[in-house]
PDB file of N, CA and C in Angstrom:
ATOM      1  N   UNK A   1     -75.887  25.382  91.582  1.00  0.00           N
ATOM      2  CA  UNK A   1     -75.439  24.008  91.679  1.00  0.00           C
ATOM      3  C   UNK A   1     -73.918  23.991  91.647  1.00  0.00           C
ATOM      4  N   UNK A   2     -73.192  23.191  92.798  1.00  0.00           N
ATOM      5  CA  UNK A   2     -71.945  23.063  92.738  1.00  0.00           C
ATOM      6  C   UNK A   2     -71.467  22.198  91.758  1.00  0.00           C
ATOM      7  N   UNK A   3     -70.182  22.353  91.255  1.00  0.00           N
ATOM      8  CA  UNK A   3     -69.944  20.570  90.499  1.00  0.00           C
ATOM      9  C   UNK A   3     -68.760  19.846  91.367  1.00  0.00           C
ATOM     10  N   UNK A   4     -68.141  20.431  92.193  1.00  0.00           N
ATOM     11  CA  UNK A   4     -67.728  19.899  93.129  1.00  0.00           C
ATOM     12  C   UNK A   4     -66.179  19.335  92.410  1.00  0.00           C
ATOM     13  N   UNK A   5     -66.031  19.580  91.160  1.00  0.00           N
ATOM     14  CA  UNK A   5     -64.381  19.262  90.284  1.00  0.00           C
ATOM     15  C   UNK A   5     -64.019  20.162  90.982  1.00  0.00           C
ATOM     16  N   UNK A   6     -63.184  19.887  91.110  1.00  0.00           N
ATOM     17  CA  UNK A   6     -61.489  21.045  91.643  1.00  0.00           C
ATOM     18  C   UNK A   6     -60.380  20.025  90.693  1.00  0.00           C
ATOM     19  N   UNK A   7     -59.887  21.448  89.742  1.00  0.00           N
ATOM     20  CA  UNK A   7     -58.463  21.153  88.861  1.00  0.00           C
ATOM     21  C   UNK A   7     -57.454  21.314  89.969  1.00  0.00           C
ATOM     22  N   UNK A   8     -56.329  20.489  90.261  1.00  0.00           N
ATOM     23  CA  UNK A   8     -54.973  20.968  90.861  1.00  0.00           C
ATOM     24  C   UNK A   8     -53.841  21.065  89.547  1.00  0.00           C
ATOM     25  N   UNK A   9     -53.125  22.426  90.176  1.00  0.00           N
ATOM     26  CA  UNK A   9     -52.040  21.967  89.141  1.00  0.00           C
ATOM     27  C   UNK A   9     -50.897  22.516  90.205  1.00  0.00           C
ATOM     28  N   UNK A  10     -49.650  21.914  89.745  1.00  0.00           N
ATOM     29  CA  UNK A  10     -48.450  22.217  90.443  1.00  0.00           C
ATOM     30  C   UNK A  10     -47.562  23.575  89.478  1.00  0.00           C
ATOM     31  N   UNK A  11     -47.296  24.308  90.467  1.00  0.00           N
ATOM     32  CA  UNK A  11     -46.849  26.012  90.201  1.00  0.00           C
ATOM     33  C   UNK A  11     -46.045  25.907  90.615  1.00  0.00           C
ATOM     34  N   UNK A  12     -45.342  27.212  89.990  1.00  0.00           N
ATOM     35  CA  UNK A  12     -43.784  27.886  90.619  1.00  0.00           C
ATOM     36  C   UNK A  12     -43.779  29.132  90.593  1.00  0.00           C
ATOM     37  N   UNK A  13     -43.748  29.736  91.954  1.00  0.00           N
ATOM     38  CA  UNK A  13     -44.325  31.159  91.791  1.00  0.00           C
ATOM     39  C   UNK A  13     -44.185  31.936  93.741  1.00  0.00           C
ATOM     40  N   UNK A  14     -44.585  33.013  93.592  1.00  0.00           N
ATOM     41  CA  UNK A  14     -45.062  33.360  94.835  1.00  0.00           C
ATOM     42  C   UNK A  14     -46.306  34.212  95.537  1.00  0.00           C
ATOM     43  N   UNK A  15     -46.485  34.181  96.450  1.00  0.00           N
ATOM     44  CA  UNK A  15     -47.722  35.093  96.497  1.00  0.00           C
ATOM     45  C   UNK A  15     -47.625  35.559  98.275  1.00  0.00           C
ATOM     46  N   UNK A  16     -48.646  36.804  98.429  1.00  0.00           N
ATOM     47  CA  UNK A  16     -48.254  37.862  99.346  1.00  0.00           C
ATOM     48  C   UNK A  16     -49.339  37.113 100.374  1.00  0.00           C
ATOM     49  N   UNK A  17     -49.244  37.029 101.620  1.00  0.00           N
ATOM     50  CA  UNK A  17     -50.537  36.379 102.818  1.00  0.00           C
ATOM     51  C   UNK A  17     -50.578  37.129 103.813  1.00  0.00           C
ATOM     52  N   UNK A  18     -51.283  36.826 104.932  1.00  0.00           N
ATOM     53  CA  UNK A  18     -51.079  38.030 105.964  1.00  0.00           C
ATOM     54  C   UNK A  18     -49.433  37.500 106.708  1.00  0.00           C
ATOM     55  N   UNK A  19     -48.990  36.925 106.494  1.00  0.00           N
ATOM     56  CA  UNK A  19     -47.886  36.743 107.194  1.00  0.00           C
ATOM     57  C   UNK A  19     -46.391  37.059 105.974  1.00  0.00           C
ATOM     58  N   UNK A  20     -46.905  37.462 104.808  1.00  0.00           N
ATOM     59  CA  UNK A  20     -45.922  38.467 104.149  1.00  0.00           C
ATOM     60  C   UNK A  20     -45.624  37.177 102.706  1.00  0.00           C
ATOM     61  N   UNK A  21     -44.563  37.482 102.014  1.00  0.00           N
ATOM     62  CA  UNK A  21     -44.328  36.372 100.970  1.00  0.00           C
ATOM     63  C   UNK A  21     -44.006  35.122 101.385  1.00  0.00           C
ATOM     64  N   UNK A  22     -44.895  34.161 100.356  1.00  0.00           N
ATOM     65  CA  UNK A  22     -44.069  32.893 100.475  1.00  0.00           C
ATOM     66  C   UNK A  22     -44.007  32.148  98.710  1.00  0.00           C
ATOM     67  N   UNK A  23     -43.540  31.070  98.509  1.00  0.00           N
ATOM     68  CA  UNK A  23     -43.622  30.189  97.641  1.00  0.00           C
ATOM     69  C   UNK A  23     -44.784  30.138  97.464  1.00  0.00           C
ATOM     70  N   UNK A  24     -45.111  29.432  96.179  1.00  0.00           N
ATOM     71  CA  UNK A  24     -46.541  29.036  95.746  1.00  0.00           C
ATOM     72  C   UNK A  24     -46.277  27.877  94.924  1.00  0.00           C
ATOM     73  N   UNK A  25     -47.105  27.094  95.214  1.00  0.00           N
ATOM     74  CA  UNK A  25     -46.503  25.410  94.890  1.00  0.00           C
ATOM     75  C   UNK A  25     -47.635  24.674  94.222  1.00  0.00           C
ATOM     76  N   UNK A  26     -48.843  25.185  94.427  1.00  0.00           N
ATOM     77  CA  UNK A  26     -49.736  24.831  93.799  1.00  0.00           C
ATOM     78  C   UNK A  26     -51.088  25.630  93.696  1.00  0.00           C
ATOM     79  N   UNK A  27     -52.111  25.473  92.761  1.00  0.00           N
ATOM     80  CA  UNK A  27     -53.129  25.817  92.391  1.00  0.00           C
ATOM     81  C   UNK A  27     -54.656  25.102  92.294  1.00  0.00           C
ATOM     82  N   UNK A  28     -55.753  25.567  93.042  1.00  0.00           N
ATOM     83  CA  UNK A  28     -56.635  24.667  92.819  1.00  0.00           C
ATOM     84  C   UNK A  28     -57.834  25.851  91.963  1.00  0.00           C
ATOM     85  N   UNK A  29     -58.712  25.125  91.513  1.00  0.00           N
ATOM     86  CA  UNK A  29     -59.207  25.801  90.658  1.00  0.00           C
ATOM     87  C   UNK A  29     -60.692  25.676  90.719  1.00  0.00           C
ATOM     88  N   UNK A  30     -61.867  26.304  90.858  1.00  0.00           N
ATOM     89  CA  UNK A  30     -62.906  25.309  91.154  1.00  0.00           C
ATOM     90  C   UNK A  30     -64.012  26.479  90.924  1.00  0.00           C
ATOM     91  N   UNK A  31     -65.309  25.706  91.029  1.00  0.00           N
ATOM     92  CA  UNK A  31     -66.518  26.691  90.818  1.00  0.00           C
ATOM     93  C   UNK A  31     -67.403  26.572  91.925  1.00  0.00           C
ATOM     94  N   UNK A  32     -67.976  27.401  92.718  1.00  0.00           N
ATOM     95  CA  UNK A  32     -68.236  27.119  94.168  1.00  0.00           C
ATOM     96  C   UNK A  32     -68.826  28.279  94.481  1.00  0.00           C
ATOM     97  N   UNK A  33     -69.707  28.270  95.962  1.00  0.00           N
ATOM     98  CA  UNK A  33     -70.041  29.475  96.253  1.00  0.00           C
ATOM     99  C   UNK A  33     -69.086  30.263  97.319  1.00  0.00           C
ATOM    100  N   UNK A  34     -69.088  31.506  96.426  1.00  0.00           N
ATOM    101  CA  UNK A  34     -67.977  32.161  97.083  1.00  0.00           C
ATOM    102  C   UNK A  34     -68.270  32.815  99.226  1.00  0.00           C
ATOM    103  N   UNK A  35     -67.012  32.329  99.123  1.00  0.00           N
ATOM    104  CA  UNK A  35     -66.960  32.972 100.625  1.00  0.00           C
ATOM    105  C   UNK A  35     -67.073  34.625 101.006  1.00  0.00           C
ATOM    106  N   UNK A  36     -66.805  35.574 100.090  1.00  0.00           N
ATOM    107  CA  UNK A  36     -66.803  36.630 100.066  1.00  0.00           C
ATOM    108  C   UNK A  36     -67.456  37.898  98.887  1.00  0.00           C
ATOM    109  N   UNK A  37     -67.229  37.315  97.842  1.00  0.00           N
ATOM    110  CA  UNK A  37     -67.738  37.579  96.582  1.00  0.00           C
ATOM    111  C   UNK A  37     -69.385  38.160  96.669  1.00  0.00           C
ATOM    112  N   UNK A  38     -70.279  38.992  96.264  1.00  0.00           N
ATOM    113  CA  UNK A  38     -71.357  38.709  96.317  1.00  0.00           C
ATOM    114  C   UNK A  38     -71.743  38.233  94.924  1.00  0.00           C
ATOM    115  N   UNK A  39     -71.518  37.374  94.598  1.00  0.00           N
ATOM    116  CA  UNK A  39     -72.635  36.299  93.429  1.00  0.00           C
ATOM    117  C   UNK A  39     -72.634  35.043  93.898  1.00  0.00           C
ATOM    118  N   UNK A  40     -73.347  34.391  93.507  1.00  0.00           N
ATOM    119  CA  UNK A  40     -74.067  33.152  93.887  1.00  0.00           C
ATOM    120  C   UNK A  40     -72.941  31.860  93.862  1.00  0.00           C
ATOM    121  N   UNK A  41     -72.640  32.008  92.872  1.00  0.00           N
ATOM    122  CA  UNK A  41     -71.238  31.155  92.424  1.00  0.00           C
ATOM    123  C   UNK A  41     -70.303  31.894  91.772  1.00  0.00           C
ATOM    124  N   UNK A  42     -69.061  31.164  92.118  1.00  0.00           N
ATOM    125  CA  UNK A  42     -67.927  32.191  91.460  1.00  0.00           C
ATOM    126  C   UNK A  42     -66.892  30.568  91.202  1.00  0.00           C
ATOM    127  N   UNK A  43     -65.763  31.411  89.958  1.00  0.00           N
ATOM    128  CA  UNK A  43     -64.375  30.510  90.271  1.00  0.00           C
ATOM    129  C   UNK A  43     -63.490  31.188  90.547  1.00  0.00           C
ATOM    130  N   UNK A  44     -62.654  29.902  91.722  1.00  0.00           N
ATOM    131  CA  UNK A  44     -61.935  30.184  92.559  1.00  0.00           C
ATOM    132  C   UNK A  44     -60.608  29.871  92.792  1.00  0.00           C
ATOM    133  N   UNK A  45     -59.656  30.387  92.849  1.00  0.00           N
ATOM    134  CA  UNK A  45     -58.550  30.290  92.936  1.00  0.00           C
ATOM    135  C   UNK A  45     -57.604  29.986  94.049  1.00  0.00           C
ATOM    136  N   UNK A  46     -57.410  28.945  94.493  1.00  0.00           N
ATOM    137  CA  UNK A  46     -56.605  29.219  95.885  1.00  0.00           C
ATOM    138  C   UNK A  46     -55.411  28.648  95.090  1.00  0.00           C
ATOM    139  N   UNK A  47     -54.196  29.680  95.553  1.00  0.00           N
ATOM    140  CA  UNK A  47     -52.844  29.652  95.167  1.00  0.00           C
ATOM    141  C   UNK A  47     -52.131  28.945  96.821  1.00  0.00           C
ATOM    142  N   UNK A  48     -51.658  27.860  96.829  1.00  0.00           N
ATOM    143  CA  UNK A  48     -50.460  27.963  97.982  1.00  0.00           C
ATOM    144  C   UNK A  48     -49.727  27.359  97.897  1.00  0.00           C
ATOM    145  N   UNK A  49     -49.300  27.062  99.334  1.00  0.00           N
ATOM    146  CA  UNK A  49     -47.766  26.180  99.642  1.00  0.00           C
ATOM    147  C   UNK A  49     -48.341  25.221 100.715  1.00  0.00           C
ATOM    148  N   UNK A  50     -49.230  24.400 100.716  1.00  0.00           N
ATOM    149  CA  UNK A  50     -49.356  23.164 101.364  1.00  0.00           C
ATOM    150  C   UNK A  50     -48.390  22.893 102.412  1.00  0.00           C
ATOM    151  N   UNK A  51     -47.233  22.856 102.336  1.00  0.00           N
ATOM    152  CA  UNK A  51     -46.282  22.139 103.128  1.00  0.00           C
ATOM    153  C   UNK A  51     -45.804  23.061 104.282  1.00  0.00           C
ATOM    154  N   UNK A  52     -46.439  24.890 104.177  1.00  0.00           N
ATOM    155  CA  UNK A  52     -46.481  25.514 104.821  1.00  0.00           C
ATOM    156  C   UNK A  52     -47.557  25.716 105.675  1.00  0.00           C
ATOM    157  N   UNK A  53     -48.694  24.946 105.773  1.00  0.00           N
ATOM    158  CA  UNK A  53     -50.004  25.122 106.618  1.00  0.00           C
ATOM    159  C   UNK A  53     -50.974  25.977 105.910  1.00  0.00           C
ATOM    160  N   UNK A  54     -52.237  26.071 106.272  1.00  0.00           N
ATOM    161  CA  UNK A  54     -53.029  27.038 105.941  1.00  0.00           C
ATOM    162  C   UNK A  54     -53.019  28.473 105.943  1.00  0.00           C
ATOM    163  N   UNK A  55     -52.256  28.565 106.286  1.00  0.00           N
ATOM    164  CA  UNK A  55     -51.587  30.170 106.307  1.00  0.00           C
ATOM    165  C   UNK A  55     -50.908  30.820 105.509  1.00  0.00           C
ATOM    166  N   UNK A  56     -50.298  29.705 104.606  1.00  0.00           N
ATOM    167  CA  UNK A  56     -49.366  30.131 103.518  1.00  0.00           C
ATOM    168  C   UNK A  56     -50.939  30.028 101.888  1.00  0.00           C
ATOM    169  N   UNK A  57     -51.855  30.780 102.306  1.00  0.00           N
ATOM    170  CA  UNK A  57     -53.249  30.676 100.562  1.00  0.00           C
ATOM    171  C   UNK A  57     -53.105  31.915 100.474  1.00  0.00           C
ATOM    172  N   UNK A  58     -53.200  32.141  99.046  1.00  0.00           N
ATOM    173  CA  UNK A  58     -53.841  33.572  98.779  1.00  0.00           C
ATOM    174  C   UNK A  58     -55.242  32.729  97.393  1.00  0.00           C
ATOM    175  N   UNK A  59     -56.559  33.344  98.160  1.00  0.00           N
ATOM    176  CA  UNK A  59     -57.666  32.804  97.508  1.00  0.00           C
ATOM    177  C   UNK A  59     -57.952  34.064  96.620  1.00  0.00           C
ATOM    178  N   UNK A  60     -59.022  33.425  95.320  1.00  0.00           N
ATOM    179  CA  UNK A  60     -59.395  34.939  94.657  1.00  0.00           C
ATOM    180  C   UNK A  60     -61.111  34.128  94.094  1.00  0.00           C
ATOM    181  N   UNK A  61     -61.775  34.978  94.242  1.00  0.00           N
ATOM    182  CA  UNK A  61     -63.306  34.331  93.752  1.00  0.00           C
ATOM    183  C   UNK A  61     -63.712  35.531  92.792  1.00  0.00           C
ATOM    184  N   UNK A  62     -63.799  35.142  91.345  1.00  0.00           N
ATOM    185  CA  UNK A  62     -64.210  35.989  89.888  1.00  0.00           C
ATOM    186  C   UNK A  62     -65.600  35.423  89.611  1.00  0.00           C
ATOM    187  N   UNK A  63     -65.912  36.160  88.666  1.00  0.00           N
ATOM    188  CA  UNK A  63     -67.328  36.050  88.042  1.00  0.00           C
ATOM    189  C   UNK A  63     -66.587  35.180  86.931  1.00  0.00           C
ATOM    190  N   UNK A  64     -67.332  34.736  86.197  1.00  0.00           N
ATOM    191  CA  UNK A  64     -67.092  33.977  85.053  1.00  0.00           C
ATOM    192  C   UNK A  64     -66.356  34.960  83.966  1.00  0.00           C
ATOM    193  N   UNK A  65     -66.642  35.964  83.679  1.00  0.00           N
ATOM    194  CA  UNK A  65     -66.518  36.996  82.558  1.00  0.00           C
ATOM    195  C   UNK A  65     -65.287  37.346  83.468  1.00  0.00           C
ATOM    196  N   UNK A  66     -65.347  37.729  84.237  1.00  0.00           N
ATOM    197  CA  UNK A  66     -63.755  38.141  84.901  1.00  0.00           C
ATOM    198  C   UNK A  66     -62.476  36.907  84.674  1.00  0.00           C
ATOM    199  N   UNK A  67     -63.153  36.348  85.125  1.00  0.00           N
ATOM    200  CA  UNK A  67     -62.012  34.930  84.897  1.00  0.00           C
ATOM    201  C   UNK A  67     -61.764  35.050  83.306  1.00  0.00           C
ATOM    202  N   UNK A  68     -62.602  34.746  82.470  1.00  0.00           N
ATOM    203  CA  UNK A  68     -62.181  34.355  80.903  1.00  0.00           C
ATOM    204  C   UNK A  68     -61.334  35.960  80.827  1.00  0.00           C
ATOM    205  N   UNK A  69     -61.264  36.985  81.198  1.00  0.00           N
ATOM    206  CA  UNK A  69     -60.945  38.138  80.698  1.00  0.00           C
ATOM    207  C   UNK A  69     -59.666  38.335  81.232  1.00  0.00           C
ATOM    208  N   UNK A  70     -59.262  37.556  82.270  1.00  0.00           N
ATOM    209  CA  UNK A  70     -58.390  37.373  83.215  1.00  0.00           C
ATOM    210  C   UNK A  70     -57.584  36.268  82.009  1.00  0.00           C
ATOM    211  N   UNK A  71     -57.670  35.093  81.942  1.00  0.00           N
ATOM    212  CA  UNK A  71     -57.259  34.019  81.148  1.00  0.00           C
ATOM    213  C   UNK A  71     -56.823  34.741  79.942  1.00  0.00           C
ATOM    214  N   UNK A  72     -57.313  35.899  79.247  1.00  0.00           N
ATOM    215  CA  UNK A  72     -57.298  36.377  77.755  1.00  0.00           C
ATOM    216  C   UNK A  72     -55.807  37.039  78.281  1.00  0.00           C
ATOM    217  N   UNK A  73     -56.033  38.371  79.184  1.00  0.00           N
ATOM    218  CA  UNK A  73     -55.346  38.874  79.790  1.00  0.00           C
ATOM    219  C   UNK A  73     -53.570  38.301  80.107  1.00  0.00           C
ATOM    220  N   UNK A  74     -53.807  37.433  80.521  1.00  0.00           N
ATOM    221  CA  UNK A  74     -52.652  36.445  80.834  1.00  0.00           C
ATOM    222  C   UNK A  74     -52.020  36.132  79.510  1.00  0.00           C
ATOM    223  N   UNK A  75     -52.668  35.334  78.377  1.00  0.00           N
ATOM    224  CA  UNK A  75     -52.110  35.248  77.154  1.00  0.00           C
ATOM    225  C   UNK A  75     -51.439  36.439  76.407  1.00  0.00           C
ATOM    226  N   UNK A  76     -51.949  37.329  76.786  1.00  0.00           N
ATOM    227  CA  UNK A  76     -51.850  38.706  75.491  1.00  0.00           C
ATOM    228  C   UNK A  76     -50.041  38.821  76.491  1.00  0.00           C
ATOM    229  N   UNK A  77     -50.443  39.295  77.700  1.00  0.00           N
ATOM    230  CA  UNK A  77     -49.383  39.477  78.336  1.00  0.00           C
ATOM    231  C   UNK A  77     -47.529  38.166  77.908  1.00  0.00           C
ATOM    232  N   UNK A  78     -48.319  37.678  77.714  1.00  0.00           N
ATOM    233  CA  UNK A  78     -46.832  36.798  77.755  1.00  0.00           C
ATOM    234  C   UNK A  78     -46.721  36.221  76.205  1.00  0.00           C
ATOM    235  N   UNK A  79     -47.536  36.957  75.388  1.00  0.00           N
ATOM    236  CA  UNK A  79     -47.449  36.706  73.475  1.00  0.00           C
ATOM    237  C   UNK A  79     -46.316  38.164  73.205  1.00  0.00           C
ATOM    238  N   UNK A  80     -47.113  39.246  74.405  1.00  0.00           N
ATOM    239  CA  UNK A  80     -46.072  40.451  74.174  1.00  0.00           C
ATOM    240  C   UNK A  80     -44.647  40.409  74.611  1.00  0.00           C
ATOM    241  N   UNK A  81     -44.390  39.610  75.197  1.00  0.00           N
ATOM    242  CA  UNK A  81     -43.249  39.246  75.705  1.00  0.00           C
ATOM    243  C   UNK A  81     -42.267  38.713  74.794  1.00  0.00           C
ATOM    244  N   UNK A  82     -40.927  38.525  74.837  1.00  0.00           N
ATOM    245  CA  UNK A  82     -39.773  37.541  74.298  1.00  0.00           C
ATOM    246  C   UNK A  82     -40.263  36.422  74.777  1.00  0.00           C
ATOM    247  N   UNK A  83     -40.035  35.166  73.996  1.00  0.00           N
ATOM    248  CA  UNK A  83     -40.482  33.838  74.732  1.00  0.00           C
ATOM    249  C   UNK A  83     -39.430  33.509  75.639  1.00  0.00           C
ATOM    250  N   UNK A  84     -40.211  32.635  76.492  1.00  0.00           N
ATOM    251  CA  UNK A  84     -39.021  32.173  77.409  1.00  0.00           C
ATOM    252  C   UNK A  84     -39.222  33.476  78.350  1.00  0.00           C
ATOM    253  N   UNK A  85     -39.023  34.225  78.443  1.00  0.00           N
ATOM    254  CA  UNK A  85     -39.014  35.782  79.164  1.00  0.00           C
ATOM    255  C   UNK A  85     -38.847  35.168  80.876  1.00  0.00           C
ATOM    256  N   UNK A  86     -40.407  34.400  81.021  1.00  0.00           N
ATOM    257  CA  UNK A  86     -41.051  34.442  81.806  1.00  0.00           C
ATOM    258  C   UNK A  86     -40.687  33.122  82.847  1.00  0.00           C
ATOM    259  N   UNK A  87     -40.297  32.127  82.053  1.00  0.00           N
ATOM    260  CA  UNK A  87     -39.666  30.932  82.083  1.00  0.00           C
ATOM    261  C   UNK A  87     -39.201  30.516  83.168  1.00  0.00           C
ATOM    262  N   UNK A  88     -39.354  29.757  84.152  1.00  0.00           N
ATOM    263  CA  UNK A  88     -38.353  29.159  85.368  1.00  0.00           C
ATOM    264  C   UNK A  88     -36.771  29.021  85.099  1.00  0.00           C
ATOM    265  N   UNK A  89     -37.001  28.587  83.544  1.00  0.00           N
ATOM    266  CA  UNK A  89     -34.770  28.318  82.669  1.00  0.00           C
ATOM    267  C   UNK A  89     -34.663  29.637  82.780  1.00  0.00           C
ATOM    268  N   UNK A  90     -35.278  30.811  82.458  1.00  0.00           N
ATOM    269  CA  UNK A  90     -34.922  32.061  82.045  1.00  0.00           C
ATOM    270  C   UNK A  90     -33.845  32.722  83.262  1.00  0.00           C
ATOM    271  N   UNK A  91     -32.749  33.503  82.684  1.00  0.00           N
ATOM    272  CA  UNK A  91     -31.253  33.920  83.659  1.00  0.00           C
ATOM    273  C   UNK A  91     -31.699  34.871  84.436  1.00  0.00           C
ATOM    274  N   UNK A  92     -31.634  34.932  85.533  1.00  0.00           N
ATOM    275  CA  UNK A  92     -32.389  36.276  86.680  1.00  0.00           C
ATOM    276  C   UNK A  92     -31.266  37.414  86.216  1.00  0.00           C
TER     277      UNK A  92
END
């Protein structure tokens, strides 16, 4: 069963497509059956830049346990960090 929510959130970031790097401007988030994945349902990630066409996504479809391990993953990573580290203010 789909539930058909999709979270958006607005990002700052980049990501790699077949046409090489671009911006990444936003995030949708959703539970769906995957296009490629073999399980039944997966969540899904499409990262892009909208204002660049459909060409500018990088999609990702996880199992549930991948995702939460992914989410854990992400935290540990940036608790090990200096705060701020990671930050958009932070000095290149």
């Amino acid at each position: 069963m789909c539930t058909y929510e999709t979270e958006m959130v607005d990002i700052e970031g980049a990501g790699k497509g077949a046409n090489g790097w671009f911006d990444v401007t936003r995030a949708a988030v959703y539970v769906d059956h995957p296009v490629h994945a073999q399980f039944g349902h997966t969540l899904n990630i499409d990262f892009a830049n909208p204002a660049l066409g459909p060409s500018a996504r990088v999609a990702v479809e996880l199992t549930e346990e991948a995702a939460l391990a992914l989410v854990a993953a992400i935290q540990q990573a940036l608790a090990n960090a200096p705060a701020g580290m990671a930050s958009a203010n932070a000095p290149v």
